[in-house]
Every structure is written in C-alpha cells, then in structure tokens.
Protein backbone atom coordinates (compact mmCIF):
# COMPACT_ATOMS: atom_id res chain seq x y z
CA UNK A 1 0.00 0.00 0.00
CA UNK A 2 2.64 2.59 0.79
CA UNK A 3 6.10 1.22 -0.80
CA UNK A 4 9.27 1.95 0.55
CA UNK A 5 7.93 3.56 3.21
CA UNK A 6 11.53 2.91 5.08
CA UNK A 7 13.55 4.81 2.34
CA UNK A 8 11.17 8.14 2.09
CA UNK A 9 12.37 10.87 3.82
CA UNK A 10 10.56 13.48 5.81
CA UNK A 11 11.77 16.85 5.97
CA UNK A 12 11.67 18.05 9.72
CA UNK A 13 8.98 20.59 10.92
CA UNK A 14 10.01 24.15 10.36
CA UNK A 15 9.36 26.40 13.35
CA UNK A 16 9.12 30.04 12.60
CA UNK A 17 10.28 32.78 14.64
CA UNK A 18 7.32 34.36 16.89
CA UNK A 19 6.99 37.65 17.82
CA UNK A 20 9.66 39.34 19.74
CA UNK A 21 13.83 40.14 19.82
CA UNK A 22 15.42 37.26 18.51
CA UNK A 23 19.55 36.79 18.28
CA UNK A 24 19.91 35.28 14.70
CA UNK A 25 22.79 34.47 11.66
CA UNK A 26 21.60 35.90 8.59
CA UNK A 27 21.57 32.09 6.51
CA UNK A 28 21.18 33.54 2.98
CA UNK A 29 19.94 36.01 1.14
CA UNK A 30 17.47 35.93 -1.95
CA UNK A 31 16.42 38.78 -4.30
CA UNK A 32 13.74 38.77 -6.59
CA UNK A 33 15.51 38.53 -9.97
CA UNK A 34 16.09 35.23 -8.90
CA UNK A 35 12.75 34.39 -9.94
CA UNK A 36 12.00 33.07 -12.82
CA UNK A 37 8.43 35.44 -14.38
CA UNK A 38 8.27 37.35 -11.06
CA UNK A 39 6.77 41.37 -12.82
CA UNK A 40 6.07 42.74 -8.45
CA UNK A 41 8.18 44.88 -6.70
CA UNK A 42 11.23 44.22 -6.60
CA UNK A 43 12.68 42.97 -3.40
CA UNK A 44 15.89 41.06 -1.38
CA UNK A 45 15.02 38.71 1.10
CA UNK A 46 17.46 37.13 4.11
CA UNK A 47 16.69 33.80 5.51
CA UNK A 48 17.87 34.09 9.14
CA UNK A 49 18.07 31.66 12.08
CA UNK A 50 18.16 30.64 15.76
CA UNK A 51 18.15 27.34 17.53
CA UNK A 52 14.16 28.39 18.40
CA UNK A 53 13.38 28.72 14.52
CA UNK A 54 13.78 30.75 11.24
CA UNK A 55 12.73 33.98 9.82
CA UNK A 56 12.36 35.62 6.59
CA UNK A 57 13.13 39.26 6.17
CA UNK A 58 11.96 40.58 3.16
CA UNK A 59 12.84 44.11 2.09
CA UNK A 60 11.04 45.48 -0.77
CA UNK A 61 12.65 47.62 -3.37
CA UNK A 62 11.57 50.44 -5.37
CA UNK A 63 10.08 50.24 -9.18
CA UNK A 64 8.17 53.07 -11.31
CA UNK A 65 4.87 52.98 -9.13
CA UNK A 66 6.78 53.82 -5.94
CA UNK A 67 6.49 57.25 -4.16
CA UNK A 68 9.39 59.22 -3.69
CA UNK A 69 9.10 59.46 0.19
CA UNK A 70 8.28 55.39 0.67
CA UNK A 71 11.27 55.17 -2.19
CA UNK A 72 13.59 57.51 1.42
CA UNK A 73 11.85 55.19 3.74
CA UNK A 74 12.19 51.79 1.95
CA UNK A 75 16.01 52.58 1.18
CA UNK A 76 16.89 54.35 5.22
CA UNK A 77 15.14 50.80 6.63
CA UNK A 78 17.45 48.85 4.22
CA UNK A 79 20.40 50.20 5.16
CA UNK A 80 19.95 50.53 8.39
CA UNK A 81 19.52 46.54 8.40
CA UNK A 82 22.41 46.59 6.71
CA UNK A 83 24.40 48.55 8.63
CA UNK A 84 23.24 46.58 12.20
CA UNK A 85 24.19 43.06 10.11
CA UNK A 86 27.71 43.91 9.73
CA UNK A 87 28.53 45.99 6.00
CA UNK A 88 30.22 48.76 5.33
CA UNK A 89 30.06 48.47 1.47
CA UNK A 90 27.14 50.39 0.27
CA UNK A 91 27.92 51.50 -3.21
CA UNK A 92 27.26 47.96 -4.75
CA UNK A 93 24.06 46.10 -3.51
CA UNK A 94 25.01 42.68 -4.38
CA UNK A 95 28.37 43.45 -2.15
CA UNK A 96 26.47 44.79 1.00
CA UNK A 97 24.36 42.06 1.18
CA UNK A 98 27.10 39.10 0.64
CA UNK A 99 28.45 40.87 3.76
CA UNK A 100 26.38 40.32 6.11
CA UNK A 101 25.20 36.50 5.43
CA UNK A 102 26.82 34.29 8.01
CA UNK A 103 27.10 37.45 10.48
CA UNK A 104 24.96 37.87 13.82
CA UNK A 105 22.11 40.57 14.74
CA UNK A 106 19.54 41.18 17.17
CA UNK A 107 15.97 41.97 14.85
CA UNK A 108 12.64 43.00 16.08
CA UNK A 109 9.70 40.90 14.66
CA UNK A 110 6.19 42.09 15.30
CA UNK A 111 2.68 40.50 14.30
CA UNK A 112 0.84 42.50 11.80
CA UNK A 113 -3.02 41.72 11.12
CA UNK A 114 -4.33 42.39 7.51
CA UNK A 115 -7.49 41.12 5.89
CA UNK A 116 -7.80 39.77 2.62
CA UNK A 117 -9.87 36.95 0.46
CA UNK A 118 -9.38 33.08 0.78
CA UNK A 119 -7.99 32.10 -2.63
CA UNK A 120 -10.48 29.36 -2.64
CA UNK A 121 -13.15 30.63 -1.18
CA UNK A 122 -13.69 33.91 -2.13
CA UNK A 123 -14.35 34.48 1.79
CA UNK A 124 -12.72 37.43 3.80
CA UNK A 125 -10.58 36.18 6.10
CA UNK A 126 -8.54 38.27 8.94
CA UNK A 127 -5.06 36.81 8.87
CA UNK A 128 -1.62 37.39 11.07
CA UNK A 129 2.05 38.13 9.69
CA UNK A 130 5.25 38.17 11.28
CA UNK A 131 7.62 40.41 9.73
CA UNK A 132 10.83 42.29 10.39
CA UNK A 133 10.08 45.80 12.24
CA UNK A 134 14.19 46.76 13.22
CA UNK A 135 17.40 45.47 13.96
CA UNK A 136 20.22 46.64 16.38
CA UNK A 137 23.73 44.86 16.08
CA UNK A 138 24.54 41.64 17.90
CA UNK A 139 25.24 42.98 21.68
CA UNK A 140 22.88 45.52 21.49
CA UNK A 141 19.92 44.74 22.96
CA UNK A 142 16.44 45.61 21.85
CA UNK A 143 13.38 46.29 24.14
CA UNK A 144 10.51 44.51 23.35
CA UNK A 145 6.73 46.73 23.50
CA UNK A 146 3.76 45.25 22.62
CA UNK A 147 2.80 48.37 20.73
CA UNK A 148 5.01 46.72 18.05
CA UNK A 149 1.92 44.61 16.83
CA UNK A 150 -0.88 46.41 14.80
CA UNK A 151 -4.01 44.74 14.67
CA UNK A 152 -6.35 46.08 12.15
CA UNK A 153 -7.18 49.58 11.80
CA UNK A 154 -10.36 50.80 13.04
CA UNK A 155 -11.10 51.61 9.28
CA UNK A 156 -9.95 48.16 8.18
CA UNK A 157 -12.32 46.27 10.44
CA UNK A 158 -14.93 48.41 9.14
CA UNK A 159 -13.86 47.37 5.10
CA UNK A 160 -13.35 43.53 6.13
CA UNK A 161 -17.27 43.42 7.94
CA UNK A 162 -18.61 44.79 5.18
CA UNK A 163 -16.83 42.92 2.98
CA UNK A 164 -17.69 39.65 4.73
CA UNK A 165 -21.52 40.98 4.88
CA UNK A 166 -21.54 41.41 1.59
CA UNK A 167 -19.47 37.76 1.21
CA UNK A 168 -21.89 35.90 3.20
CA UNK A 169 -25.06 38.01 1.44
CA UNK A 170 -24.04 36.80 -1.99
CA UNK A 171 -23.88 33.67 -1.19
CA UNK A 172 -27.43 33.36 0.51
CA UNK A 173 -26.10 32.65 4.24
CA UNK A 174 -26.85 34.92 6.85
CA UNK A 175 -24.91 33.53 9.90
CA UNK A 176 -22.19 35.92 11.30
CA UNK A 177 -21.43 33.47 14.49
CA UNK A 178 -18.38 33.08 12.50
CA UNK A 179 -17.18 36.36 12.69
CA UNK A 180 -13.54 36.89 14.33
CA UNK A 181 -14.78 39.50 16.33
C-alpha cells in the first residue's frame, strides 16, 4: 500500500520565529531577480536563524509605481539593516548584502493583522504576519513593547465586515457566528 515507506524521507517541521527580539545568523539572502516570471516589486530577502526557529526578512525595493518618500523610507530601513548586520560596502548592492550573510544581529519581529480573500473561497478572512520591524547589532539589545503589533485599523475592520456581509449576502447565508470578532 505505501512502498518503501523505510527509504522516504521526511523533511523536519520548520518552526518560525514568533513575535519578539530574537539573536539570529543571517543564513542567505534571496532577491527577486532570482525568480523566474516574477513582474512585483522588486525585493531582497534574508533567511535568518536561531536554535528556536527561522525567519524571513523581506525588504522590498523600489520600481516606477513607488512614491518618492516610501522610495527615502524603503532605502533608510534597508540600510539601516544593513548597517546593524555587519557591511560597510554600500555603493554595490550585491556586495552589501554578501556581507552580512553568516554574520549575527539582534531583529525585532512584530505580528501584523491584515485582511484579505481566501484564494479558494472567495471568503474574507482576517489573517496574522510576522515580519521584520528593526534590527540593532549583535550585543545591542532591543526592548521589546507590545505596541510593536498592529491589529487592524479601526477603518480596516470596518472594510473587512462589510466585505464579509456582503461575502456571506451573496452567497445566501446569513450567519455571522463566524465572525472573528
């Protein structure tokens, strides 16, 4: 029924940074014209690690539909990541970030809550990311506030119940026990 069952080989469970200041090694980085097809924003992305779990840091890049002032803040957040991990070459990207993979920092994660549509459902859902918010360098320690987490905005709760209203009006139900809040 299930053959070879002795030779397959299970990849262990991958346990993702939570919340909070973690010590990590930046493990690799990524950028986005390493995709084969991929037309978004432009982006580099470090895979970094602890012995409690992993992390993706993804720092998006600027293209032709980006404001000049998020264009200041995307580029000051960069570097200063940049600068916390370790380089001192800034003047070619590819050589900043080869300069900090295999070095140590201390990173801020925080949750962030965003609503969006099930991909299968069509449903609004209210869903939870962990992402990078700052990093100091290893040694210098961060202090953790709970005011580092957004839930949704007052006018975002507002857009996702009416868009589940509407969701669950289309579709001839009317029961809103299942609403997250």
């Amino acid at each position: 029924m299930f053959p070879n069952l002795d030779k397959v080989e299970v990849k262990e469970s991958v346990n993702y940074l939570p919340a909070g200041v973690h010590e990590v090694t930046v493990d690799e980085m990524k950028n986005s014209t390493q995709r084969t097809d991929y037309t978004g924003t432009p982006y580099v992305e470090f895979k970094v690690s602890n012995s409690n779990g992993i992390s993706y840091l993804r720092f998006n890049g600027v293209d032709n539909n980006t404001s000049e002032k998020a264009a200041e803040i995307r580029t000051k957040i960069f570097k200063e990541f940049l600068q916390s991990a370790g380089a001192k070459t800034f003047g070619n990207l590819p050589t900043a970030c080869k300069e900090v993979v295999g070095g140590k920092i201390n990173v801020c994660l925080a949750e962030r809550e965003y609503w969006t549509n099930d991909k299968e459902t069509g449903e609004p859902v209210v869903k939870t990311i962990t992402e990078y918010k700052f990093a100091n360098p290893s040694g210098k320690s961060i202090t953790w506030k709970d005011s580092f987490n957004k839930k949704l905005s007052p006018s975002d709760s507002a857009a996702y119940k009416a868009a589940y209203d509407a969701h669950v009006n289309s579709s001839g139900g009317t029961n809103t026990d299942a609403m997250p809040f």
